[in-house]
PDB file of N, CA and C in Angstrom:
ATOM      1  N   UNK A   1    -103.204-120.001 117.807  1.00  0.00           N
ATOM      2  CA  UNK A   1    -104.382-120.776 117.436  1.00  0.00           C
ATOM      3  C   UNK A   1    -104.781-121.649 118.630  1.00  0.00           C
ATOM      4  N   UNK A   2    -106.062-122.039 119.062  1.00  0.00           N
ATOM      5  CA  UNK A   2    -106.770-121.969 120.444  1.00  0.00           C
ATOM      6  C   UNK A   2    -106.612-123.498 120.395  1.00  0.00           C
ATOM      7  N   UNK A   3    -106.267-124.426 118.824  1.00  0.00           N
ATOM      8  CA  UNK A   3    -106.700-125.527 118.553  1.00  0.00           C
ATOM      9  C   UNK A   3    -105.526-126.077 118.535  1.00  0.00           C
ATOM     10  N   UNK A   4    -104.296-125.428 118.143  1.00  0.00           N
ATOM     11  CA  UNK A   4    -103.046-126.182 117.694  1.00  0.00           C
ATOM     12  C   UNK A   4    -102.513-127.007 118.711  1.00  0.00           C
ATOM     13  N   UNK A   5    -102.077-128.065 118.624  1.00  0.00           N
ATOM     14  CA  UNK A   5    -101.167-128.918 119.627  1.00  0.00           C
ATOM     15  C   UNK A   5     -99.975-127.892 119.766  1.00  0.00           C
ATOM     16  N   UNK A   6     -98.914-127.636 118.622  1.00  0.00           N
ATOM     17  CA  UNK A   6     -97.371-127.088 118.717  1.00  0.00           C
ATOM     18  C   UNK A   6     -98.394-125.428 119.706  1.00  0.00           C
ATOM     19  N   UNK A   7     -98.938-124.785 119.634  1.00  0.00           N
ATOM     20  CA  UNK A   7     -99.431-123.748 120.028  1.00  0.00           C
ATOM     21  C   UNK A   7     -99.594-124.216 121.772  1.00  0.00           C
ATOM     22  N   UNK A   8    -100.303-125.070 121.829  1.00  0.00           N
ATOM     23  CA  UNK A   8    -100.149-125.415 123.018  1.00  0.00           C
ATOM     24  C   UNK A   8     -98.847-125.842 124.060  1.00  0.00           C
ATOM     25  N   UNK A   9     -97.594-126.694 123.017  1.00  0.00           N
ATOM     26  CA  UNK A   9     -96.322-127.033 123.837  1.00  0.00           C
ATOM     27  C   UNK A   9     -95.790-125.500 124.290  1.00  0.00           C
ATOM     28  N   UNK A  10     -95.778-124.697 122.809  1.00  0.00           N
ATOM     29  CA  UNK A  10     -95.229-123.414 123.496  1.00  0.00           C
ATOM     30  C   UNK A  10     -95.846-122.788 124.192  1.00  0.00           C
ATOM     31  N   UNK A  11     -96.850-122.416 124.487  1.00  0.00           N
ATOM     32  CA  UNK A  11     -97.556-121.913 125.694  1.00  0.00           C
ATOM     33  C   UNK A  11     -97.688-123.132 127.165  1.00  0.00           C
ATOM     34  N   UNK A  12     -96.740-124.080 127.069  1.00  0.00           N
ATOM     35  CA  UNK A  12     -96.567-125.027 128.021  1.00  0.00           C
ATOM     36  C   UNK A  12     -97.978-125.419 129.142  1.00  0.00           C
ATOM     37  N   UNK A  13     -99.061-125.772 127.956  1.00  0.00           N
ATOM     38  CA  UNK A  13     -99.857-126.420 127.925  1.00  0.00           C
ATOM     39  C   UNK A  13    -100.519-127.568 128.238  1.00  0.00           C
ATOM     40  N   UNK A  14     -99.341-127.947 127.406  1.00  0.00           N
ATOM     41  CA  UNK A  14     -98.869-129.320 127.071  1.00  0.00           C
ATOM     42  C   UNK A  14     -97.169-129.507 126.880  1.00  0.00           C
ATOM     43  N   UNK A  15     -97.176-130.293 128.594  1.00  0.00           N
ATOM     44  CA  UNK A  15     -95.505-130.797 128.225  1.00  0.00           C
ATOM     45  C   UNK A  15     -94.535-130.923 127.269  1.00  0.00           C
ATOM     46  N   UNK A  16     -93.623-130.897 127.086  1.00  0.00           N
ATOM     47  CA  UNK A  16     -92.421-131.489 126.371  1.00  0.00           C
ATOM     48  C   UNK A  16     -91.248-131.290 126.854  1.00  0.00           C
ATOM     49  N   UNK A  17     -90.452-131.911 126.156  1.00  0.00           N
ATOM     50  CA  UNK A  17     -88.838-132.142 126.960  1.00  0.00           C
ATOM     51  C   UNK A  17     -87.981-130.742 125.655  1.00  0.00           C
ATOM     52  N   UNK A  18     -87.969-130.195 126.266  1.00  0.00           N
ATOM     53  CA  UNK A  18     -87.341-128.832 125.549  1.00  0.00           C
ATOM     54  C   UNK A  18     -85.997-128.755 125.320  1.00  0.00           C
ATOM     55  N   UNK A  19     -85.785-128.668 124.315  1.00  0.00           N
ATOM     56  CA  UNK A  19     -83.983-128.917 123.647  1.00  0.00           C
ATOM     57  C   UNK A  19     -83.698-127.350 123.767  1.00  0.00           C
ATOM     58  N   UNK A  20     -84.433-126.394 123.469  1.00  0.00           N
ATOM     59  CA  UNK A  20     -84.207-124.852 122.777  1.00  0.00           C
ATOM     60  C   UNK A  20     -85.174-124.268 123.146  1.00  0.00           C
ATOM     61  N   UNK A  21     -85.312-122.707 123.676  1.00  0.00           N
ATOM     62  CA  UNK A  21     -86.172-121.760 123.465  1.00  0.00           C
ATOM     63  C   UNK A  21     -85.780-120.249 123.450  1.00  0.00           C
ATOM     64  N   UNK A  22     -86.580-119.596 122.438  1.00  0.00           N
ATOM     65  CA  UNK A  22     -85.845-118.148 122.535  1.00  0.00           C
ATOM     66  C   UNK A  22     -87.119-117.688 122.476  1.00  0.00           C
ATOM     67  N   UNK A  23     -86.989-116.280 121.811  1.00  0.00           N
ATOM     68  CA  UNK A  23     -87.733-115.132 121.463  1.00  0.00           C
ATOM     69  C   UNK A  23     -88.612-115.881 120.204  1.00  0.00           C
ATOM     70  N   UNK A  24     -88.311-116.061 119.465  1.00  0.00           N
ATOM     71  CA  UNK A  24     -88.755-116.602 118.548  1.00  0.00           C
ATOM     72  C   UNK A  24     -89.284-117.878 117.836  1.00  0.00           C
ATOM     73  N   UNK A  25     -88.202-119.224 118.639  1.00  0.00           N
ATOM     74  CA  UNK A  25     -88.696-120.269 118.185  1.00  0.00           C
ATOM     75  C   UNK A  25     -88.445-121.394 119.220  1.00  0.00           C
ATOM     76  N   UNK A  26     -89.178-122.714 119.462  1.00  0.00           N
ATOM     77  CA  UNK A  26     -89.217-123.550 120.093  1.00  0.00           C
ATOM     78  C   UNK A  26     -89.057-124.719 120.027  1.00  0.00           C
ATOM     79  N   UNK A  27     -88.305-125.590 120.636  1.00  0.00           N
ATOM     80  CA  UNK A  27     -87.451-126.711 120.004  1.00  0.00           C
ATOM     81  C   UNK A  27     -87.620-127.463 121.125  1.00  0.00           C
ATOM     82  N   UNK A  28     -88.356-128.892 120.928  1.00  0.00           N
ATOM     83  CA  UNK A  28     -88.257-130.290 121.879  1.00  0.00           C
ATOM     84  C   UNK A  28     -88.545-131.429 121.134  1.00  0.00           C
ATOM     85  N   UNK A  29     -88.170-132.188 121.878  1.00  0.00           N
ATOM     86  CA  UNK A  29     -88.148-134.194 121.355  1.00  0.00           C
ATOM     87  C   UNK A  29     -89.433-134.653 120.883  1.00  0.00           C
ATOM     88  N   UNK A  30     -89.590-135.031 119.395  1.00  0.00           N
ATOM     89  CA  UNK A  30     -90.218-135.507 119.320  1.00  0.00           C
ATOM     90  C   UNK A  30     -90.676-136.763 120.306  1.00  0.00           C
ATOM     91  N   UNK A  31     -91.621-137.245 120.221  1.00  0.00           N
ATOM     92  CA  UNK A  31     -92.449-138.090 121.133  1.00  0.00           C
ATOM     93  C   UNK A  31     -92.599-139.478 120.278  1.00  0.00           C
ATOM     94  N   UNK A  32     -92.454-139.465 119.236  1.00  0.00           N
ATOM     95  CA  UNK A  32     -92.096-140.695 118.655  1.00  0.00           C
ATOM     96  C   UNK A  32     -91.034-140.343 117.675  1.00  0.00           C
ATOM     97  N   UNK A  33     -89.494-140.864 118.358  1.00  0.00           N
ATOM     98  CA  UNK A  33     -88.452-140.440 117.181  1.00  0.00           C
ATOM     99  C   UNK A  33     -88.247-141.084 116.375  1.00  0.00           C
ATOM    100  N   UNK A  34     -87.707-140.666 115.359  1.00  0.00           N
ATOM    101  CA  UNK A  34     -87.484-141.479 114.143  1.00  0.00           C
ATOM    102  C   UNK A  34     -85.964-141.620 114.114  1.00  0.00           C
ATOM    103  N   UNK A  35     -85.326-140.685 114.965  1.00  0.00           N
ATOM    104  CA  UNK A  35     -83.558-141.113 115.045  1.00  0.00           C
ATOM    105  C   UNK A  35     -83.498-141.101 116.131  1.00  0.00           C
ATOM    106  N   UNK A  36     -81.927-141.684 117.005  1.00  0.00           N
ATOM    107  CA  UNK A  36     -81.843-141.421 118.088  1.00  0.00           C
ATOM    108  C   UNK A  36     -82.038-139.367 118.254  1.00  0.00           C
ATOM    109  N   UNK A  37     -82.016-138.931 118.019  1.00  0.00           N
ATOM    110  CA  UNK A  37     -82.166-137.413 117.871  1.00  0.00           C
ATOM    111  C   UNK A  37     -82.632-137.240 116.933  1.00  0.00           C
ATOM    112  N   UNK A  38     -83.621-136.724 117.669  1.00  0.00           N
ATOM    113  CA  UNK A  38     -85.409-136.218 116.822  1.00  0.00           C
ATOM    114  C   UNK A  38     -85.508-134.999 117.343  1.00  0.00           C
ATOM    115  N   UNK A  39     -85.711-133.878 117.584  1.00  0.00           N
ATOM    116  CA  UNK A  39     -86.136-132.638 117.607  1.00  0.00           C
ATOM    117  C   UNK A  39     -86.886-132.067 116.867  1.00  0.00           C
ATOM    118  N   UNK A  40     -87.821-131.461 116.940  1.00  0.00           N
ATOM    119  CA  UNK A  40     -89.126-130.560 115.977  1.00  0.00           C
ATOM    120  C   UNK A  40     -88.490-129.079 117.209  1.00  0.00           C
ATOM    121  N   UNK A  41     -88.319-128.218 115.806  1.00  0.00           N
ATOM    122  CA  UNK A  41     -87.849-126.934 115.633  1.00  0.00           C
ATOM    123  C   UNK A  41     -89.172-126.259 115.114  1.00  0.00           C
ATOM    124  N   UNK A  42     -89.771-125.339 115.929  1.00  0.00           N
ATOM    125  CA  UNK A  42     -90.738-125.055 115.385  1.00  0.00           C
ATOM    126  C   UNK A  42     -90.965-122.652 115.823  1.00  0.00           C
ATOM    127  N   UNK A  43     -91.137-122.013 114.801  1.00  0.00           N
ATOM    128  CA  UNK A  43     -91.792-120.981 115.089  1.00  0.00           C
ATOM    129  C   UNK A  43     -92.646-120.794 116.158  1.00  0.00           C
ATOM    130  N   UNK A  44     -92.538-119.404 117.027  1.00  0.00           N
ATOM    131  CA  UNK A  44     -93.950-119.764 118.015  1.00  0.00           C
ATOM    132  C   UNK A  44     -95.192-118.894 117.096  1.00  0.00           C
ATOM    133  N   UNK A  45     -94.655-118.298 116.663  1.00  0.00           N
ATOM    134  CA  UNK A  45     -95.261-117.659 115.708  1.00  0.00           C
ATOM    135  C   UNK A  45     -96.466-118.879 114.851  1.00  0.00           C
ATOM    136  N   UNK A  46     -97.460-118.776 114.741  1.00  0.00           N
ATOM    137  CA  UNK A  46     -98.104-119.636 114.207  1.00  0.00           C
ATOM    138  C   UNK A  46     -98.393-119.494 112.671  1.00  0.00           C
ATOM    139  N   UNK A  47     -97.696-120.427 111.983  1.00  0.00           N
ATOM    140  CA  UNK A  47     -97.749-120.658 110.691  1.00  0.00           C
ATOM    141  C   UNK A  47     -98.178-122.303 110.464  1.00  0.00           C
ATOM    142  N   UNK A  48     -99.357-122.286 109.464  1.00  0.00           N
ATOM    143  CA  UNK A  48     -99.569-123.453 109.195  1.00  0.00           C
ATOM    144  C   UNK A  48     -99.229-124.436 108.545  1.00  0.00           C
ATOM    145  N   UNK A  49     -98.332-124.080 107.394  1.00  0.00           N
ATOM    146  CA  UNK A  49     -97.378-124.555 106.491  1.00  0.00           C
ATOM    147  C   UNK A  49     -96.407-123.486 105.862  1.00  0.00           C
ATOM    148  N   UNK A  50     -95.697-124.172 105.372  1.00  0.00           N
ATOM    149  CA  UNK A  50     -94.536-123.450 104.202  1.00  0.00           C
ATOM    150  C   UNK A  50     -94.924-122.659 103.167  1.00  0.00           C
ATOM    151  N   UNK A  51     -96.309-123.280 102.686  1.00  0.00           N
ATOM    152  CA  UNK A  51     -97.108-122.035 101.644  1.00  0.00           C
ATOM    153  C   UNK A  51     -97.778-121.102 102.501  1.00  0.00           C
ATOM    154  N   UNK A  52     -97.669-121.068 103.724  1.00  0.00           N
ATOM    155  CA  UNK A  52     -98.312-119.940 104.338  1.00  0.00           C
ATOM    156  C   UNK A  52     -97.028-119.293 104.682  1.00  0.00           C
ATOM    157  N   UNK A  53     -96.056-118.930 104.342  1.00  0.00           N
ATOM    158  CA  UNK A  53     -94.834-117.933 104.695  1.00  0.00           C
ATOM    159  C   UNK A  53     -94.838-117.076 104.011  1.00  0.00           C
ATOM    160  N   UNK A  54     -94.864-116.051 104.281  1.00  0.00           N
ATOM    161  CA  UNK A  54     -94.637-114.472 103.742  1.00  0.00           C
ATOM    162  C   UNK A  54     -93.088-114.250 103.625  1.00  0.00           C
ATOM    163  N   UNK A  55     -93.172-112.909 102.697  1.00  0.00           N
ATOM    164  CA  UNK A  55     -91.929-112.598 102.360  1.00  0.00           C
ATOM    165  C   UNK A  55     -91.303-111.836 103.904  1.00  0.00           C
ATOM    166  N   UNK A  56     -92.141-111.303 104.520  1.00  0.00           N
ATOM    167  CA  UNK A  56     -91.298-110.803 105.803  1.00  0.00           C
ATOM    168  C   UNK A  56     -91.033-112.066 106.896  1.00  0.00           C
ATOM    169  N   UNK A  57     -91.372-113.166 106.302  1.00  0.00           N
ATOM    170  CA  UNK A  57     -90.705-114.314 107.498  1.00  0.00           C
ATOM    171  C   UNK A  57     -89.533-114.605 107.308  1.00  0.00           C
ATOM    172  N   UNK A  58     -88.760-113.532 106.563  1.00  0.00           N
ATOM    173  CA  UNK A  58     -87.237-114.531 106.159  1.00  0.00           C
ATOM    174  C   UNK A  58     -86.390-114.107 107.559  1.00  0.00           C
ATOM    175  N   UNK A  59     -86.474-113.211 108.140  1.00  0.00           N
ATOM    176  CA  UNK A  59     -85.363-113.315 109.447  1.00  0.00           C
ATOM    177  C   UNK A  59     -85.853-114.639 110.544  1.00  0.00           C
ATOM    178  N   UNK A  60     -86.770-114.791 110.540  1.00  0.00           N
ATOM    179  CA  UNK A  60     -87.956-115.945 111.354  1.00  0.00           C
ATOM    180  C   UNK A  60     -87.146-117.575 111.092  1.00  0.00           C
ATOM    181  N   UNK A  61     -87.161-117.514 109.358  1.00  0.00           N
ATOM    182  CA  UNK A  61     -86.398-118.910 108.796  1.00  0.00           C
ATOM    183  C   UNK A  61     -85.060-119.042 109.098  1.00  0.00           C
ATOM    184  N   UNK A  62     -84.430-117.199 109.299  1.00  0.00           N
ATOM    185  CA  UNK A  62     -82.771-117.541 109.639  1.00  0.00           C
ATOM    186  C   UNK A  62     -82.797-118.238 111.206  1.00  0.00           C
ATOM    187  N   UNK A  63     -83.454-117.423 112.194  1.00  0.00           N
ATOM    188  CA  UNK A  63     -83.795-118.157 113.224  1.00  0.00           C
ATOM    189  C   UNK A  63     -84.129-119.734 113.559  1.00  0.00           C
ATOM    190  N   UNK A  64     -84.384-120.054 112.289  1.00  0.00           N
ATOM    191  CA  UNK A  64     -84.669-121.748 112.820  1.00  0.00           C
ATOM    192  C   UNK A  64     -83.599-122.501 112.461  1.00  0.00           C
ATOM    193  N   UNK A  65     -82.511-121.912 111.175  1.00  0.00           N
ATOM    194  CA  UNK A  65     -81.712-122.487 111.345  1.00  0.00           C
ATOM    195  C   UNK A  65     -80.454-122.313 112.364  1.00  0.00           C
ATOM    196  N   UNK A  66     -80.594-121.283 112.620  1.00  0.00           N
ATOM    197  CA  UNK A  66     -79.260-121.140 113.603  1.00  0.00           C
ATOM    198  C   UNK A  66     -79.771-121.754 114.871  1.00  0.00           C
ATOM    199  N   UNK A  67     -81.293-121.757 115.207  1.00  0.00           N
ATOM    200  CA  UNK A  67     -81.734-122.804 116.226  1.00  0.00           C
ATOM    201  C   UNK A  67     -81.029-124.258 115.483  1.00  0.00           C
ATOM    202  N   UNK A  68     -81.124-124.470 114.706  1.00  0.00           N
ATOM    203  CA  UNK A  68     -80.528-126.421 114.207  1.00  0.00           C
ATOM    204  C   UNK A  68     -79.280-126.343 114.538  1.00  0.00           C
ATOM    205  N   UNK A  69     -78.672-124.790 114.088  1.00  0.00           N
ATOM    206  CA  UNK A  69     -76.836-125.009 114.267  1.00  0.00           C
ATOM    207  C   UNK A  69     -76.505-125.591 115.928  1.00  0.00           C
ATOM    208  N   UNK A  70     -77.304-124.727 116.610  1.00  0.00           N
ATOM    209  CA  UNK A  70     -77.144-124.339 118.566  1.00  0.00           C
ATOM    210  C   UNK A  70     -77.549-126.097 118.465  1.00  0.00           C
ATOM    211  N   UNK A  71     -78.496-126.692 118.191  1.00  0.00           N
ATOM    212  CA  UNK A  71     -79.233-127.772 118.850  1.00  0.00           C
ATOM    213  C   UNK A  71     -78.616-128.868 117.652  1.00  0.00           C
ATOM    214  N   UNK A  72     -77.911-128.963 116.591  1.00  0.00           N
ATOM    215  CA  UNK A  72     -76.912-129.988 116.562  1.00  0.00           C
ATOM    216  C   UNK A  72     -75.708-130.025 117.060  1.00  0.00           C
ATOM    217  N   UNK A  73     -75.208-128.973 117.265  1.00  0.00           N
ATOM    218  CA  UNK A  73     -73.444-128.588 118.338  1.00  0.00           C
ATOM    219  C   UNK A  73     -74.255-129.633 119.633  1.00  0.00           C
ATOM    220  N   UNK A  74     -75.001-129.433 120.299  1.00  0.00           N
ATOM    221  CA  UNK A  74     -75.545-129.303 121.785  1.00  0.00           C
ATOM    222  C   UNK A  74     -75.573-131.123 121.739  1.00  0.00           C
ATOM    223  N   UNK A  75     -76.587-131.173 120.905  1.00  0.00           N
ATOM    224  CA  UNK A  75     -76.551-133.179 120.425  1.00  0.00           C
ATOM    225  C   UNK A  75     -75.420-133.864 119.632  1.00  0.00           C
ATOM    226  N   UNK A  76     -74.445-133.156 119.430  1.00  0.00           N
ATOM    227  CA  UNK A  76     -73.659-133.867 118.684  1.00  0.00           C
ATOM    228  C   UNK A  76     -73.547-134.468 117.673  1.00  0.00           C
ATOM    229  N   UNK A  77     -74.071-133.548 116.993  1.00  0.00           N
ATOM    230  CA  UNK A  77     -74.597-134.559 115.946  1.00  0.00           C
ATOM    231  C   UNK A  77     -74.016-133.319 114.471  1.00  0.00           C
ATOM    232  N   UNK A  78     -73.041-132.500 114.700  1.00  0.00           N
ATOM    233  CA  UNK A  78     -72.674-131.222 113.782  1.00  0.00           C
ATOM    234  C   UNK A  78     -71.295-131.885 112.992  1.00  0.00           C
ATOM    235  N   UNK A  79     -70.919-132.665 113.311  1.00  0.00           N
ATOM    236  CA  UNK A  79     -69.957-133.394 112.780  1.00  0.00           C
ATOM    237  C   UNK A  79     -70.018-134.788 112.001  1.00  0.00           C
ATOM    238  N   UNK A  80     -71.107-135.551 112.910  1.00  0.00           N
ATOM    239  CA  UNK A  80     -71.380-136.682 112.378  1.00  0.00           C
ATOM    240  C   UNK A  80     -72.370-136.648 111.012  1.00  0.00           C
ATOM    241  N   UNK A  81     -72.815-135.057 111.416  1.00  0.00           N
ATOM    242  CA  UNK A  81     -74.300-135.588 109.911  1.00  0.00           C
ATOM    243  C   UNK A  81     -75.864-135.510 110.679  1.00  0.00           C
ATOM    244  N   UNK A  82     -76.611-134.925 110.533  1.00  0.00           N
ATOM    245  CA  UNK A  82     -78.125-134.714 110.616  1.00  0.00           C
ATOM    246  C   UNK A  82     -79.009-134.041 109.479  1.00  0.00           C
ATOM    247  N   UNK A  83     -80.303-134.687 109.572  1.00  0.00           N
ATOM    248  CA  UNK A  83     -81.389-133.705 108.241  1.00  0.00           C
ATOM    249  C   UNK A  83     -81.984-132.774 108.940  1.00  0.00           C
ATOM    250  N   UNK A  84     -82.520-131.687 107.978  1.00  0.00           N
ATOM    251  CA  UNK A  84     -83.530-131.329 108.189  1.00  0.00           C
ATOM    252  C   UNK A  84     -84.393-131.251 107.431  1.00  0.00           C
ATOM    253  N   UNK A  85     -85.719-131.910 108.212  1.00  0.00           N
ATOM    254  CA  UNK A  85     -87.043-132.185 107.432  1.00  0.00           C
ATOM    255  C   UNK A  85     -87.956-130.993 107.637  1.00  0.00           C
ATOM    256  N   UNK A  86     -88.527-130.529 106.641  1.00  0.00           N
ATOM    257  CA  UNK A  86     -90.133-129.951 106.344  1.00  0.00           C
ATOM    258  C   UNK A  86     -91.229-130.910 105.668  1.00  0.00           C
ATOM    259  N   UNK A  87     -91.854-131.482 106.003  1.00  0.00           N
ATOM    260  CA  UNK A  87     -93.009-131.840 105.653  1.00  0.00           C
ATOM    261  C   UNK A  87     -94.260-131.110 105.523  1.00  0.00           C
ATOM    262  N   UNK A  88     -94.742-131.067 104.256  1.00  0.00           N
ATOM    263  CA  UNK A  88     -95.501-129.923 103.783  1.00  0.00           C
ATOM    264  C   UNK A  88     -97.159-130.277 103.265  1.00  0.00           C
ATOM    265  N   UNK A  89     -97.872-130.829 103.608  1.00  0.00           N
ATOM    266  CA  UNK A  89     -99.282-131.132 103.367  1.00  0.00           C
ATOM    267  C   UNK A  89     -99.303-132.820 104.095  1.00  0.00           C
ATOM    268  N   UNK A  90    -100.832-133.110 103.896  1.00  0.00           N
ATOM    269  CA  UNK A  90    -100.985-134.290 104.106  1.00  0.00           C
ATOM    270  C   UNK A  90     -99.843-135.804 102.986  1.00  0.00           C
ATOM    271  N   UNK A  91     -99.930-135.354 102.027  1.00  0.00           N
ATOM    272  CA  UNK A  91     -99.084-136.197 101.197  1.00  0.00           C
ATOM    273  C   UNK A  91     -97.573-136.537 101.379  1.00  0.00           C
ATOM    274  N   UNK A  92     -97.461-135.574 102.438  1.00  0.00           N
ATOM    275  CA  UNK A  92     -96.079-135.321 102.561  1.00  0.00           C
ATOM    276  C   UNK A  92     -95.736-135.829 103.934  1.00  0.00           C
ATOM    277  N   UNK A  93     -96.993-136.239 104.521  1.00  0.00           N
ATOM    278  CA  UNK A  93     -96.789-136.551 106.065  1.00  0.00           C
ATOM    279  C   UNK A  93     -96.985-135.138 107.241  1.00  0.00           C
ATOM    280  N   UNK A  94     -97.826-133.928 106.986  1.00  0.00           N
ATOM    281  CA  UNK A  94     -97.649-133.417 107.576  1.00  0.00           C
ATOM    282  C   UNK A  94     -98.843-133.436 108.681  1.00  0.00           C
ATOM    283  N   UNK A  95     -98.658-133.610 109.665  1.00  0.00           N
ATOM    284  CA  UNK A  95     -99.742-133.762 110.882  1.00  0.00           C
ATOM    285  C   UNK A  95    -100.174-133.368 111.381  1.00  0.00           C
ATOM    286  N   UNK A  96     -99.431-131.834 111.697  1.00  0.00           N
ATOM    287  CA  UNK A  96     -99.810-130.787 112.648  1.00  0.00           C
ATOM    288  C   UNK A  96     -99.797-129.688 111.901  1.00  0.00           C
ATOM    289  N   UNK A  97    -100.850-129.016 111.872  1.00  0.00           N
ATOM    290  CA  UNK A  97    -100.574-128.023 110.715  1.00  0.00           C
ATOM    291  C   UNK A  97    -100.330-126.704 111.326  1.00  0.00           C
ATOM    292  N   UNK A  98     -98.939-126.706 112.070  1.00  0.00           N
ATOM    293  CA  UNK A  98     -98.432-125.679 112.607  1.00  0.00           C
ATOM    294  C   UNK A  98     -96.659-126.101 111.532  1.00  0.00           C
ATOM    295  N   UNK A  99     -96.080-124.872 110.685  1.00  0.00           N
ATOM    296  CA  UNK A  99     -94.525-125.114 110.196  1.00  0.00           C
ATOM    297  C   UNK A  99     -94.039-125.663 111.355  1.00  0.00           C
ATOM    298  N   UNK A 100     -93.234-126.723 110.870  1.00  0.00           N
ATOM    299  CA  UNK A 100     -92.280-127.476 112.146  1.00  0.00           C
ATOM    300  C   UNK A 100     -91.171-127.999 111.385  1.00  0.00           C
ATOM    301  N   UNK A 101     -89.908-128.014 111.573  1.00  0.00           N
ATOM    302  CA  UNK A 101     -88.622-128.631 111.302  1.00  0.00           C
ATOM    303  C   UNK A 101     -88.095-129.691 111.880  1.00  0.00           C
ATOM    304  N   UNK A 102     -87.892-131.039 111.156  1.00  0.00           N
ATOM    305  CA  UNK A 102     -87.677-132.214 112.052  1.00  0.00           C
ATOM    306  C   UNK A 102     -86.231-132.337 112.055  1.00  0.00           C
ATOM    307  N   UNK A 103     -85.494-132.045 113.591  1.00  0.00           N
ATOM    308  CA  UNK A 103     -83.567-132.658 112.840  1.00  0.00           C
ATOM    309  C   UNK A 103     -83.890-133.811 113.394  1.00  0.00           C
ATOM    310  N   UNK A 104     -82.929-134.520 112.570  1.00  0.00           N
ATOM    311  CA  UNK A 104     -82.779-136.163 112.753  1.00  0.00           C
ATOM    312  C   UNK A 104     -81.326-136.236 112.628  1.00  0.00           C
ATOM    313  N   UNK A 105     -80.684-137.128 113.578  1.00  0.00           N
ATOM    314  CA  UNK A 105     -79.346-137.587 113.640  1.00  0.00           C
ATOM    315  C   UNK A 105     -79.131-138.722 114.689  1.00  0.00           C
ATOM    316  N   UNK A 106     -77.831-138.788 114.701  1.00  0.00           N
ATOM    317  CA  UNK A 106     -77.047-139.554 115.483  1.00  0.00           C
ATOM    318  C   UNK A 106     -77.551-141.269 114.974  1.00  0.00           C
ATOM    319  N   UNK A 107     -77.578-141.595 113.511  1.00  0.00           N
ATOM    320  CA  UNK A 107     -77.694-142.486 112.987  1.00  0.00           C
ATOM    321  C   UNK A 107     -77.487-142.431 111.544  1.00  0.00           C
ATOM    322  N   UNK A 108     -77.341-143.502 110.729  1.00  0.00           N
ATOM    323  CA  UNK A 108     -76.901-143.144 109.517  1.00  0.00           C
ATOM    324  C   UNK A 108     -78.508-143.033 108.799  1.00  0.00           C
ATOM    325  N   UNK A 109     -78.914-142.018 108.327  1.00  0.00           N
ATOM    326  CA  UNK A 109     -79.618-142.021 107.450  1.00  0.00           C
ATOM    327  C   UNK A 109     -79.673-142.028 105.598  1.00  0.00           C
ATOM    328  N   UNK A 110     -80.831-143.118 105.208  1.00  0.00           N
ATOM    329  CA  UNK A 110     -80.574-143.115 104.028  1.00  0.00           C
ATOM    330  C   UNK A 110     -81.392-142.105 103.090  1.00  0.00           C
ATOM    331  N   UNK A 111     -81.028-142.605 101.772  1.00  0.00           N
ATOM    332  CA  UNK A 111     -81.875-141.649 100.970  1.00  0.00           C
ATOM    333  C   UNK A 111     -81.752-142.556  99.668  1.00  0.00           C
ATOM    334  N   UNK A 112     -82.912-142.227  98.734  1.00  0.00           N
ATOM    335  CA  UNK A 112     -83.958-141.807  99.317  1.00  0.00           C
ATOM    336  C   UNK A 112     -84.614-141.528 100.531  1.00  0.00           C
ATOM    337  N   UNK A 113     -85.232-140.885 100.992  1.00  0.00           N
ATOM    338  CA  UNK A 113     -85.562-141.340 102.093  1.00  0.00           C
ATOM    339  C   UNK A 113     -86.801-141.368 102.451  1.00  0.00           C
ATOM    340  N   UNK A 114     -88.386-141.734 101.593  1.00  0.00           N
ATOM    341  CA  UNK A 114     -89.248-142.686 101.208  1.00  0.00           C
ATOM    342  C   UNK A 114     -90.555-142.478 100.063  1.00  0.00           C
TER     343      UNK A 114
END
């Protein structure tokens, strides 16, 4: 998409500090973190949300998590405890309407969590 910001980091467009990259999906620091380790895990594949996933994206979703497994081992953060966030419409906080996965760690997080 010609418009997307995340479309643009992966086509290195637009900078970022890159934790992960493969064949499939793309992983750097958020720009305003919310933990000391913030990462957005994201498809390059362009999907706009979670209700836009098809049934053939399920090898795509195994991919993002074994991207979280590689990139919490890497931050340290596989022992101590990290989330992972989807935020899914505007109500939900979602900003960029490209699917993106937020890990958060290396702090105690609560929950609720708002």
């Amino acid at each position: 998409m010609p418009d997307c910001i995340f479309c643009k980091i992966i086509d290195k467009k637009i900078p970022s500090d890159i934790v992960l990259e493969n064949n499939g999906i793309f992983a750097f620091r958020d720009i305003n973190p919310q933990a000391p380790v913030h990462v957005l895990i994201i498809p390059k594949k362009h999907i706009p949300s979670l209700m836009d996933l098809h049934d053939t994206d399920g090898k795509l979703l195994g991919q993002v998590y074994a991207a979280a497994r590689e990139i919490a081992k890497k931050e340290k953060v596989d022992e101590t405890g990290f989330r992972i966030v989807v935020n899914n419409g505007a109500d939900a906080g979602q900003a960029v309407a490209h699917l993106h996965f937020h890990l958060l760690g290396k702090r105690k997080l609560l929950w609720p969590p708002g």
